[in-house]
Protein backbone atom coordinates (compact mmCIF):
# COMPACT_ATOMS: atom_id res chain seq x y z
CA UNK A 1 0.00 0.00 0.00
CA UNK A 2 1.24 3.21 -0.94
CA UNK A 3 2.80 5.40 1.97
CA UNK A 4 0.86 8.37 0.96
CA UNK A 5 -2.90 6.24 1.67
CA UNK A 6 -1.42 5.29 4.87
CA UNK A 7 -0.42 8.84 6.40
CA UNK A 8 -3.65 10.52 5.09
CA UNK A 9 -5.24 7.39 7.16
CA UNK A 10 -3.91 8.23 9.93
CA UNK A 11 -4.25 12.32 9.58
CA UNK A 12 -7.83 11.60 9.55
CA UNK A 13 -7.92 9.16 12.17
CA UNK A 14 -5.62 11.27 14.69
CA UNK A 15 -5.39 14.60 13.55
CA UNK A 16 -9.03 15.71 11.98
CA UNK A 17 -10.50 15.31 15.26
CA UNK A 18 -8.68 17.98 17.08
CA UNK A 19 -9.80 20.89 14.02
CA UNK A 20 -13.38 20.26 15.00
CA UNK A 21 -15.02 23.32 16.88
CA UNK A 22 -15.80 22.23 20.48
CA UNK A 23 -16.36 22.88 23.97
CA UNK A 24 -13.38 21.32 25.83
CA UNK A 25 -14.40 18.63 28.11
CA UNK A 26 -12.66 15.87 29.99
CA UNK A 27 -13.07 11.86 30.40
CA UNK A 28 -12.12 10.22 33.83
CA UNK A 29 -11.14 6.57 33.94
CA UNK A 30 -10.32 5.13 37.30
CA UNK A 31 -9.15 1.26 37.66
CA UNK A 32 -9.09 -0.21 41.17
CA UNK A 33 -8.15 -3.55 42.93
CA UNK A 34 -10.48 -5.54 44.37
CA UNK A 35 -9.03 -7.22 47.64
CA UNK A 36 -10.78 -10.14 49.96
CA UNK A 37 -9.94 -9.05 53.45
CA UNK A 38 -9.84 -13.16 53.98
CA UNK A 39 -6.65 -13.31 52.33
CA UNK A 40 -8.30 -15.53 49.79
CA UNK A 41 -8.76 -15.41 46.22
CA UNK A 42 -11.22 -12.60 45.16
CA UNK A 43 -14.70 -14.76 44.95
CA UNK A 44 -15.83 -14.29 41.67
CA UNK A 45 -19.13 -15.18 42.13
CA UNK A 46 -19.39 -12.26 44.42
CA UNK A 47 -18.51 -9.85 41.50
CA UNK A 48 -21.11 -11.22 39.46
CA UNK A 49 -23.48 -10.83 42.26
CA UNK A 50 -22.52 -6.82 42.89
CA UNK A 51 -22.23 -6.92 38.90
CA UNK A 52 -26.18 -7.79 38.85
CA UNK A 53 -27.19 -5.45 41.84
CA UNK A 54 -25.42 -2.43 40.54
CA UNK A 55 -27.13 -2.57 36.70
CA UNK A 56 -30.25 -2.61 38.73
CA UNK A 57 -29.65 0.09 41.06
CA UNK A 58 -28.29 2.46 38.53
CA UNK A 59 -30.64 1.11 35.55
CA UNK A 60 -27.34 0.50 33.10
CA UNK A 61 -27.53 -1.97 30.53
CA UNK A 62 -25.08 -4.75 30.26
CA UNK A 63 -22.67 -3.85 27.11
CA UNK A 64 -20.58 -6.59 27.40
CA UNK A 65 -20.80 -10.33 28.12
CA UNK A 66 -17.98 -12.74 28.67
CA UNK A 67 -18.22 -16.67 27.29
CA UNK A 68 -19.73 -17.80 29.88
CA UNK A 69 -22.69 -14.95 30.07
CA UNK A 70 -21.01 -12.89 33.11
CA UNK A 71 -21.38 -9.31 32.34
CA UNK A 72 -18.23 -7.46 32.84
CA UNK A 73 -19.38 -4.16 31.42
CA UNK A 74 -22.38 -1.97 31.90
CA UNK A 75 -23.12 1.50 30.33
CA UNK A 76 -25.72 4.21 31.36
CA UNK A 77 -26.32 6.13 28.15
CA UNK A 78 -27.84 9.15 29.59
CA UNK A 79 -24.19 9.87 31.16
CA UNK A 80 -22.02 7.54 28.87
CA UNK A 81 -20.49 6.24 32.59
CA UNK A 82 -19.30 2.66 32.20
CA UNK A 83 -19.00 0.05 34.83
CA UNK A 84 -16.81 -2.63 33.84
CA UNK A 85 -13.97 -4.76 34.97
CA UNK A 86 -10.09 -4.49 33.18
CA UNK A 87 -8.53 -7.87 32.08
CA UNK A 88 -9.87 -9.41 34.83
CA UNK A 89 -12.90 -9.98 37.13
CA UNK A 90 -9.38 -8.36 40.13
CA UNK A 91 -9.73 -5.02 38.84
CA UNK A 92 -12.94 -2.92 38.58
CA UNK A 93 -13.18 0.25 36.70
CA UNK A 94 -15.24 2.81 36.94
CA UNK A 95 -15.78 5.45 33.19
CA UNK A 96 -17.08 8.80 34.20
CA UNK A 97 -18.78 9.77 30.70
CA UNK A 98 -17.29 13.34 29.58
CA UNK A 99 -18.20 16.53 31.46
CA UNK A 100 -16.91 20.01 32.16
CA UNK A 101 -16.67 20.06 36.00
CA UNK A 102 -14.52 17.32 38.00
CA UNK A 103 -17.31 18.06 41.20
CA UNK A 104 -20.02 16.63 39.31
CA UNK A 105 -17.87 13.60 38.22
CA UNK A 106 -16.60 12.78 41.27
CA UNK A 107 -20.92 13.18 42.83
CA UNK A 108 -21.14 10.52 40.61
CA UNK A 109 -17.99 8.39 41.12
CA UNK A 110 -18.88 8.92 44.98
CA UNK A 111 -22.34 7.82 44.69
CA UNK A 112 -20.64 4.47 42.67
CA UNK A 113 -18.14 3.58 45.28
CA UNK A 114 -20.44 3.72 48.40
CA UNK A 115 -23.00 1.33 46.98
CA UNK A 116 -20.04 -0.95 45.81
CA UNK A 117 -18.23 -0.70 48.99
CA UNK A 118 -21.06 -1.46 50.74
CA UNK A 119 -21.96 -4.44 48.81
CA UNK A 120 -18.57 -5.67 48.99
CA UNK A 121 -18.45 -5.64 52.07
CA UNK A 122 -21.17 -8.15 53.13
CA UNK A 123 -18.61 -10.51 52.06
CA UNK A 124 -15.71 -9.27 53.50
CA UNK A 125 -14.19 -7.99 49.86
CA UNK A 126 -13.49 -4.14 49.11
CA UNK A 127 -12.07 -1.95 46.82
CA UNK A 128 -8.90 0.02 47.50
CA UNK A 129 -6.73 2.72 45.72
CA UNK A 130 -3.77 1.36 44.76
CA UNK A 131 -1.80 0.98 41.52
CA UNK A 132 -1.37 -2.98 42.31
CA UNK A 133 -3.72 -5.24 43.98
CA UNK A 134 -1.82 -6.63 47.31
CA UNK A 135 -3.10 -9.86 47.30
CA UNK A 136 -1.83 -9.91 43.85
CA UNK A 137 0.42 -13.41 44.64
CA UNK A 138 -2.97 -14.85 46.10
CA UNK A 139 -5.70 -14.20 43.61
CA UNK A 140 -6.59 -16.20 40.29
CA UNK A 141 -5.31 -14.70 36.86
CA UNK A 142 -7.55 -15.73 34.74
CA UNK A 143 -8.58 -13.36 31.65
CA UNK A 144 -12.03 -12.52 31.22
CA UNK A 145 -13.00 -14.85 28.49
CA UNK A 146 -14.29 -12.58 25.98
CA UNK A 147 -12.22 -12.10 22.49
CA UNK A 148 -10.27 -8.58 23.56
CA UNK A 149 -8.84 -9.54 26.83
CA UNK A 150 -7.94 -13.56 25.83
CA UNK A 151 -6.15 -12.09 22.72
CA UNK A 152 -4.20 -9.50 24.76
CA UNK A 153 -3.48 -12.51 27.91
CA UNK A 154 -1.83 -14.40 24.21
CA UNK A 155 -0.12 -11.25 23.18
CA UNK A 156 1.76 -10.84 26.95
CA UNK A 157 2.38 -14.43 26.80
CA UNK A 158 3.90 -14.53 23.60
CA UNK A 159 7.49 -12.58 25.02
CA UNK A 160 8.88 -15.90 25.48
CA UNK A 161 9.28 -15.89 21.75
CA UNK A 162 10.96 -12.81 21.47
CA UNK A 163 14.02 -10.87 22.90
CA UNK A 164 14.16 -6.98 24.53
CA UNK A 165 16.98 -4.91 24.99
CA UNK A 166 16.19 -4.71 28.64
CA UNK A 167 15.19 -7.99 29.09
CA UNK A 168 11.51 -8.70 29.21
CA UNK A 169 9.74 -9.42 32.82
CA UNK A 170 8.26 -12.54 34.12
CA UNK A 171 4.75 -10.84 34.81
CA UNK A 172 2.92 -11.78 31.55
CA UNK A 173 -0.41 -11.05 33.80
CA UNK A 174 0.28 -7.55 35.21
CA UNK A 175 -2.69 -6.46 33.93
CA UNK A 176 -4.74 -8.32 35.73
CA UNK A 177 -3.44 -6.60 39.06
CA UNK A 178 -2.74 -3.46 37.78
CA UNK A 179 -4.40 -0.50 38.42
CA UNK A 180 -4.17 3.07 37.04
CA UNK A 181 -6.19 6.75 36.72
CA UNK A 182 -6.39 8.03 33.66
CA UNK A 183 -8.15 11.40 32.16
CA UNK A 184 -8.51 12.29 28.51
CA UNK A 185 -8.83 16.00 28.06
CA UNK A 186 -10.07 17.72 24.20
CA UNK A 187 -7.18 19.59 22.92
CA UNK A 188 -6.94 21.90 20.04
CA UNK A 189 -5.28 21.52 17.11
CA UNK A 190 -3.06 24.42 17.09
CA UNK A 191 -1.79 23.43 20.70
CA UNK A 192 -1.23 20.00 19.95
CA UNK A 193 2.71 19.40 19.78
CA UNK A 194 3.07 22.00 22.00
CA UNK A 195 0.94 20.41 24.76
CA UNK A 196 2.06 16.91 24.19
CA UNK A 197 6.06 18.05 24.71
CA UNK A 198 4.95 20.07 27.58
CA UNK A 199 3.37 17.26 29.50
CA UNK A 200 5.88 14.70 28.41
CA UNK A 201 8.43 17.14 30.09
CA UNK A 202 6.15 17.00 33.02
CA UNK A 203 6.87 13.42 33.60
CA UNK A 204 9.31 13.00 36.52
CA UNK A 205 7.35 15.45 38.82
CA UNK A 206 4.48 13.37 37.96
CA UNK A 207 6.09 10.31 39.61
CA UNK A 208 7.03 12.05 42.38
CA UNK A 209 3.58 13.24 43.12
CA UNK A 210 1.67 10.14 41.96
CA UNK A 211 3.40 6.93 42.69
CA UNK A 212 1.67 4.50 44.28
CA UNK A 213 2.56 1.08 42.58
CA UNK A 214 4.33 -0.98 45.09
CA UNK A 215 5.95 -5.06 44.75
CA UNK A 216 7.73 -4.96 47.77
CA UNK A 217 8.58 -8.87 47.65
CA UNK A 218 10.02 -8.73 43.86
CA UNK A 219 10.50 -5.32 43.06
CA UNK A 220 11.69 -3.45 46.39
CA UNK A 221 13.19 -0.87 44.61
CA UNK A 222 10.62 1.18 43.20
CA UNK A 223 7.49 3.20 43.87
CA UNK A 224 5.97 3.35 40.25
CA UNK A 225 6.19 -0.36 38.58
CA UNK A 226 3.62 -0.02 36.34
CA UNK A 227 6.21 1.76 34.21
CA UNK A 228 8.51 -1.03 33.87
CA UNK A 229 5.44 -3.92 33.90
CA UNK A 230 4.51 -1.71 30.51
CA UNK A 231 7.94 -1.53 29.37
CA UNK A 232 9.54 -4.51 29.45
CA UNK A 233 6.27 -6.87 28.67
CA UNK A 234 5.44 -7.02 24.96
CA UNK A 235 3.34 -3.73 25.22
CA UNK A 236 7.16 -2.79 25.14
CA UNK A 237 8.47 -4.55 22.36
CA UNK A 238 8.69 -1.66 20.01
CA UNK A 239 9.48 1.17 22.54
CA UNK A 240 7.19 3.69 20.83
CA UNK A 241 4.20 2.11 21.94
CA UNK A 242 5.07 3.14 25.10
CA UNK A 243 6.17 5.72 28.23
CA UNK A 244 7.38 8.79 27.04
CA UNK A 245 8.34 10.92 23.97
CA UNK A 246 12.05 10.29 24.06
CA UNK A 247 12.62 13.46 21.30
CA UNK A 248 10.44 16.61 21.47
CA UNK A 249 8.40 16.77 18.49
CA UNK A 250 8.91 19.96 16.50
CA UNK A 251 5.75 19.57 13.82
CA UNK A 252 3.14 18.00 13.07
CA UNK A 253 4.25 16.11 10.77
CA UNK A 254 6.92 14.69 13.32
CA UNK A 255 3.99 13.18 15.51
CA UNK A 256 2.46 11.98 12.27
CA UNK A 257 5.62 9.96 11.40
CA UNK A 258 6.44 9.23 15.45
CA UNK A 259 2.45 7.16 14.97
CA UNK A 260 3.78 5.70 11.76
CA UNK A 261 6.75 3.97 13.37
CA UNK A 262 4.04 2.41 16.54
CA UNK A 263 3.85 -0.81 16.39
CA UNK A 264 0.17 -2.96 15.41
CA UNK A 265 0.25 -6.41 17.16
CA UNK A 266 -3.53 -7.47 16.43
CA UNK A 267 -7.22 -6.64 14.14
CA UNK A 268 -10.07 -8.43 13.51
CA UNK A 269 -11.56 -10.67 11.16
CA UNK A 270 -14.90 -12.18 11.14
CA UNK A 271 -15.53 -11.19 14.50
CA UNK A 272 -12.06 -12.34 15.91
CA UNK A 273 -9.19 -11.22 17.36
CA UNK A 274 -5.98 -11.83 14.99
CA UNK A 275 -2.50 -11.44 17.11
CA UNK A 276 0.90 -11.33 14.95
CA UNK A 277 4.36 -10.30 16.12
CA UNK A 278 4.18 -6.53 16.53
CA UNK A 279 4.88 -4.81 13.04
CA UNK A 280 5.04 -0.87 12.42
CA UNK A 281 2.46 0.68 10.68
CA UNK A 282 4.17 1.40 7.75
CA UNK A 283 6.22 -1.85 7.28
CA UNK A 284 2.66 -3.42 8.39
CA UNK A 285 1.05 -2.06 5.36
CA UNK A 286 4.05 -2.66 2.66
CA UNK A 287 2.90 -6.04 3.47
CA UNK A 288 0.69 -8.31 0.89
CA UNK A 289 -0.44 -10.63 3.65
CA UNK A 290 0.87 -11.61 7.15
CA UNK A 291 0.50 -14.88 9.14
CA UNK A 292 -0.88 -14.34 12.37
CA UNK A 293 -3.46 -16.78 14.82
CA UNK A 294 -6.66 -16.82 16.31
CA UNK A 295 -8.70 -18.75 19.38
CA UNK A 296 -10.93 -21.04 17.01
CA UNK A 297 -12.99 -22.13 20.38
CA UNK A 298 -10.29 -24.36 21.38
CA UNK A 299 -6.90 -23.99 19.98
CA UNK A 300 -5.01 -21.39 18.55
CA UNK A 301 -4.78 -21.58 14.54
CA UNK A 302 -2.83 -20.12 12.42
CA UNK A 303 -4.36 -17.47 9.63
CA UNK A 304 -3.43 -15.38 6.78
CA UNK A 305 -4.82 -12.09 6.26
CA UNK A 306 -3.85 -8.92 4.38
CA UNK A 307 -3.63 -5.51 5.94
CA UNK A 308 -6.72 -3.13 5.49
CA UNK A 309 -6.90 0.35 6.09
CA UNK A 310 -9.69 -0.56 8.75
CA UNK A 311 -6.90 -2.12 10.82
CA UNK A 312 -6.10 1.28 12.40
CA UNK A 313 -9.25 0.70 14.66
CA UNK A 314 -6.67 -1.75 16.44
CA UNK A 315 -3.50 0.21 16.75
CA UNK A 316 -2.81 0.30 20.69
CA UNK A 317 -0.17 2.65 22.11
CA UNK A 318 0.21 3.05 25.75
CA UNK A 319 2.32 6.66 25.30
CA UNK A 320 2.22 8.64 28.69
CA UNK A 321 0.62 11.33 26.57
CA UNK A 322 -1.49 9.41 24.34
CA UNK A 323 -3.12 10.82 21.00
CA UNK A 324 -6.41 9.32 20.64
CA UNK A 325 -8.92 9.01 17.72
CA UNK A 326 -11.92 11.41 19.64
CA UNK A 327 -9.31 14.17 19.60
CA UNK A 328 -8.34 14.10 22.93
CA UNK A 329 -4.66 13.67 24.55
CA UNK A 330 -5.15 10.58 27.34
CA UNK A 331 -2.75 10.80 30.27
CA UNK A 332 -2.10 7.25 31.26
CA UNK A 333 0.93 7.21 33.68
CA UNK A 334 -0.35 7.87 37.06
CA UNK A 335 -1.42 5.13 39.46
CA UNK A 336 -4.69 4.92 40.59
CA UNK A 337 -4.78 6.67 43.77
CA UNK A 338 -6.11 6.59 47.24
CA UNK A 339 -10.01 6.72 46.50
CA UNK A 340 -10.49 10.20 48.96
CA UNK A 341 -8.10 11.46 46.37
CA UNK A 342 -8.88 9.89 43.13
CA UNK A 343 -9.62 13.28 41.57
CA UNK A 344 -5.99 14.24 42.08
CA UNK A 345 -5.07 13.33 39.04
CA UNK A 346 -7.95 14.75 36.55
CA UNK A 347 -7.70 18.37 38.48
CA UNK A 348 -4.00 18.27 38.29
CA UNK A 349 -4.26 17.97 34.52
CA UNK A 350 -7.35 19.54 33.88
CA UNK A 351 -6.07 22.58 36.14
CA UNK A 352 -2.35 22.90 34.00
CA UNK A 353 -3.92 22.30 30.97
CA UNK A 354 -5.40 25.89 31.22
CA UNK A 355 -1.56 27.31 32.00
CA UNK A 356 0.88 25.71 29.21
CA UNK A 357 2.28 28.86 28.76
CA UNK A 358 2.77 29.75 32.10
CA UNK A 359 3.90 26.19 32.75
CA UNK A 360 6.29 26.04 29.71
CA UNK A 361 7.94 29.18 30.99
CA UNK A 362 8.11 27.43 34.38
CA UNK A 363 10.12 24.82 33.25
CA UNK A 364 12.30 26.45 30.61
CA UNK A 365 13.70 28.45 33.93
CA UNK A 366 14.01 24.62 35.82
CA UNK A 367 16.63 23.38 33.31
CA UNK A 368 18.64 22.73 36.32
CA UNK A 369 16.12 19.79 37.15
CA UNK A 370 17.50 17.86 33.52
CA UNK A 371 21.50 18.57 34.60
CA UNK A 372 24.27 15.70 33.33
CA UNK A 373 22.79 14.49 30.70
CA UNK A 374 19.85 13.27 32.52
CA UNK A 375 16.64 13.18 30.44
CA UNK A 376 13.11 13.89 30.85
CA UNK A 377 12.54 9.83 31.10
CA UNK A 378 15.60 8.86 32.92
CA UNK A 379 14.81 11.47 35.57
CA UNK A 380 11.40 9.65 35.66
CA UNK A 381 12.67 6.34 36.26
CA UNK A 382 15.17 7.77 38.83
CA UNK A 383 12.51 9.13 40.44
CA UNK A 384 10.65 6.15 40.23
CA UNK A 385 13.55 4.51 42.12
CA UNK A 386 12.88 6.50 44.53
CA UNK A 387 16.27 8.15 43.99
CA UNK A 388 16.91 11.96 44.05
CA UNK A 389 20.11 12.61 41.99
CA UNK A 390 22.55 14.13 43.99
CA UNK A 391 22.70 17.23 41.61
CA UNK A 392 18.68 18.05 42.63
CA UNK A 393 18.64 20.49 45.64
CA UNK A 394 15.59 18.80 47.86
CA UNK A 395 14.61 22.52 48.41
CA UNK A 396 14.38 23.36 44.97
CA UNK A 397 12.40 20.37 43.88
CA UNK A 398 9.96 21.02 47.17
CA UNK A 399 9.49 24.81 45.36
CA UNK A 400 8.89 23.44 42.16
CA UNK A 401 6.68 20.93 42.96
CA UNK A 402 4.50 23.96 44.80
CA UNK A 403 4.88 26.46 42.00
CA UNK A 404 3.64 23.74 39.33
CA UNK A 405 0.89 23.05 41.72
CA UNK A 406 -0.04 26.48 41.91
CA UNK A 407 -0.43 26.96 38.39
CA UNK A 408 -3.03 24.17 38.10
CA UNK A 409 -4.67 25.73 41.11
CA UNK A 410 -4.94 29.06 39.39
CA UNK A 411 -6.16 27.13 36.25
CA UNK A 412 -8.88 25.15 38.22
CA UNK A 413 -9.80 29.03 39.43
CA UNK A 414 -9.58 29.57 35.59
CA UNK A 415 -11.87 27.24 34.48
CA UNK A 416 -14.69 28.53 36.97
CA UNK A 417 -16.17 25.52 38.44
CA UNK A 418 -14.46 25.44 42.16
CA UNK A 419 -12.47 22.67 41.52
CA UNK A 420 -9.36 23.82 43.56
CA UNK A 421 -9.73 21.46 46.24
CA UNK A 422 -9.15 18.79 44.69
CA UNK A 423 -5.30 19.75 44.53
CA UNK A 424 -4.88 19.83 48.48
CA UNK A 425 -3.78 16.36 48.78
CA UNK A 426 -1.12 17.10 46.52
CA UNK A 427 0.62 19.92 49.05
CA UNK A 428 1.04 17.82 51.54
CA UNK A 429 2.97 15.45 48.98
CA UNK A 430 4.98 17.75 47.61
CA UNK A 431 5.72 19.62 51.33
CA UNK A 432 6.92 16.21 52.53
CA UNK A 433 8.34 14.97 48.91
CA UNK A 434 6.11 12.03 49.31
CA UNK A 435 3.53 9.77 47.56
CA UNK A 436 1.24 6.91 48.46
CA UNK A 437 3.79 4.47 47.64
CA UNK A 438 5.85 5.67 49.75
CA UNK A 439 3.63 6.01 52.31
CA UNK A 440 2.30 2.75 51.99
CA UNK A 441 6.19 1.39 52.17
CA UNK A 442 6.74 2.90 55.11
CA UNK A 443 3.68 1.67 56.61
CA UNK A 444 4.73 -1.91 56.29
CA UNK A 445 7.95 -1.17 57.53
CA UNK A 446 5.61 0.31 60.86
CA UNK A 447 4.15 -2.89 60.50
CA UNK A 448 1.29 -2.24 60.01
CA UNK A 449 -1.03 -4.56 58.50
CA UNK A 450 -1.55 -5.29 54.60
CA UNK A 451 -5.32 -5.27 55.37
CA UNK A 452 -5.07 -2.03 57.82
CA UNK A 453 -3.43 -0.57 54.55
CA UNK A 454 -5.92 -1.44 52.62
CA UNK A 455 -8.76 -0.17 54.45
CA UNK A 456 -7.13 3.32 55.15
CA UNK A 457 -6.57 3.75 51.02
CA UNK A 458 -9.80 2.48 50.41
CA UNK A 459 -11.38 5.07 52.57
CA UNK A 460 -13.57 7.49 50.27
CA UNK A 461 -14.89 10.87 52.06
């Protein structure tokens, strides 16, 4: 297929959207473990139960069934909120439909969490805001057994077959224990680049702020592992597919070609899921046919198909500062957080988004933060390591942190709808240099226990 067919493909499918005249609005997405206080396996049957109870006390309709009829998502069409469960029947999410004002979101996601905490807890189970469930070595990883999420369970499996620079991990099923916030936010066209570089470049205060995705047992060393379960899995096996933008993008055209060189790893035919070894878009189209293999009911079989222009539908990046076909930048890299504070992350972004310029003059004046040689993403995964490098003044990075946060404060005050309270939890954090990871660390080493934990970061106000 001829290059030029492919990059007017994806202009359309990427970059169209954000020309369209709109009101700017923002999409909250908020994944969360679900731990048995029993320190057993989470009883399935008892999601299905709360699945049942909450279609019929919030009138959604189910919009997803798995093999074996369980419903693992439900959608109210009045709001577009979805209620659903990510890879697994471990981890529940919650899909605040787009609005303008976080309050009225988080009414919502309020009104949610107390009727499913409540549930849960006639058997003992909860939810809890963490990045990765704790009883993660206990539960069952099982996929749900629908086509999306038993393709994707073959995809992580398949790294065995392969090789990575860094080595791959031995967690094929992170995602059935890992739990993150995300928020998409409409963006203009004429802003794009400029926002995507400025939030990329945002990173490594992120982590500091956010972190709170903890393996104490395997992976002691670092506060944010959902970077490196992303990274070195086969979500990871082309590099552009994931984490950060490693060169600022000066044009357009530069994020058009950065998309072009992402990597597609599955479509669909005839109603199924087709996974191949991850290809780049271009090379992927150059291509008359390609072998790949699909779940026929009972085995996997191999298949030959030939690339269509339709198979963009199916091109999944993870990037930190994701361009997505509604015209919206999704920020995927924080953790899910403690649920009195799960708006942390939406106001944060929502708030700066109003301030780039502000914020970009902010940083140009911080260069001392990116010193030596260190980059934007190796600060981040410093950071994540809960190292500060010894050429960052604690002070300064304390001041930073605030000034940043005061900038989203005054863009919450900006956008008019009294959202500035959202941000208090986050000056503490930055005051102390501290994040729920951290604090959870340093509650086990107070031993306290897992379950105490738990319960205190499952507590929603």
């Amino acid at each position: 297929m001829d290059e030029t067919v492919v990059f007017k493909a994806l202009y359309d499918r990427y970059i169209t959207p954000t020309k369209a005249k709109r009101d700017r609005y923002l999409g909250i997405e908020i994944e969360m473990p679900i731990v048995n206080y029993n320190g057993t396996p989470v009883d399935f049957s008892v999601v299905h139960k709360l699945t049942e109870a909450f279609a019929a006390r919030f009138h959604m309709h189910p919009d997803g069934t798995d093999d074996e009829g369980h419903i693992y998502s439900l959608k109210d069409n009045r709001t577009g909120d979805i209620f659903s469960y990510d890879c697994s029947y471990n981890n529940l999410e919650l899909s605040l439909g787009k609005g303008k004002d976080i309050n009225q979101l988080y009414k919502r996601f309020k009104l949610y969490c107390f009727f499913i905490q409540n549930f849960l807890a006639l058997y003992r189970h909860t939810l809890t805001g963490m990045g990765i469930n704790p009883n993660r070595k206990i539960n069952r990883h099982v996929p749900i057994l629908n086509e999306r999420y038993r393709m994707l369970f073959h995809h992580l499996t398949s790294y065995e077959n392969y090789t990575h620079p860094e080595g791959f991990h031995s967690y094929p099923d992170f995602g059935m224990f890992c739990s993150a916030s995300q928020v998409q936010i409409d963006v203009e066209h004429s802003k794009l680049v400029d926002t995507i570089n400025l939030f990329s470049m945002l990173e490594p205060v992120k982590a500091l702020l956010f972190s709170n995705s903890v393996m104490p047992e395997e992976e002691g060393g670092l506060l944010c592992v959902r970077d490196m379960l992303w990274e070195n899995s086969m979500q990871g096996y082309n590099p552009k597919n994931i984490g950060m933008f490693e060169e600022t993008l000066k044009t357009e055209s530069d994020l058009l070609h950065y998309i072009a060189g992402t990597s597609i790893y599955c479509t669909m035919r005839n109603g199924r899921y087709v996974n191949f070894k991850p290809v780049p878009v271009l090379q992927y189209f150059k291509n008359p046919s390609l072998t790949g293999e699909f779940w026929n009911g009972t085995e996997y079989e191999a298949v030959t198909i030939e690339p269509d222009l339709s198979d963009l539908e199916h091109l999944r990046t993870f990037k930190f500062e994701d361009l997505t076909y509604r015209g919206t930048i999704e920020f995927r890299s924080c953790c899910c957080q403690p649920l009195s504070e799960s708006m942390t992350v939406a106001a944060f972004h929502a708030g700066l988004f109003e301030m780039t310029s502000e914020l970009n003059h902010l940083l140009s004046r911080s260069r001392w933060l990116f010193q030596k040689d260190i980059t934007p993403s190796r600060l981040r995964k410093t950071f994540c390591s809960c190292i500060i490098p010894p050429h960052i003044s604690r002070l300064e990075l304390k001041e930073l942190l605030l000034r940043i946060l005061h900038l989203a404060k005054e863009g919450l005050k900006r956008r008019g709808y009294r959202e500035e309270w959202f941000l208090e939890p986050l000056y503490e954090r930055a005051k102390q240099l501290t994040n729920p990871a951290k604090q959870y660390i340093c509650g086990l080493h107070n031993d306290i226990p897992v379950n105490e934990l738990v319960r205190r970061y499952a507590v929603i106000d």
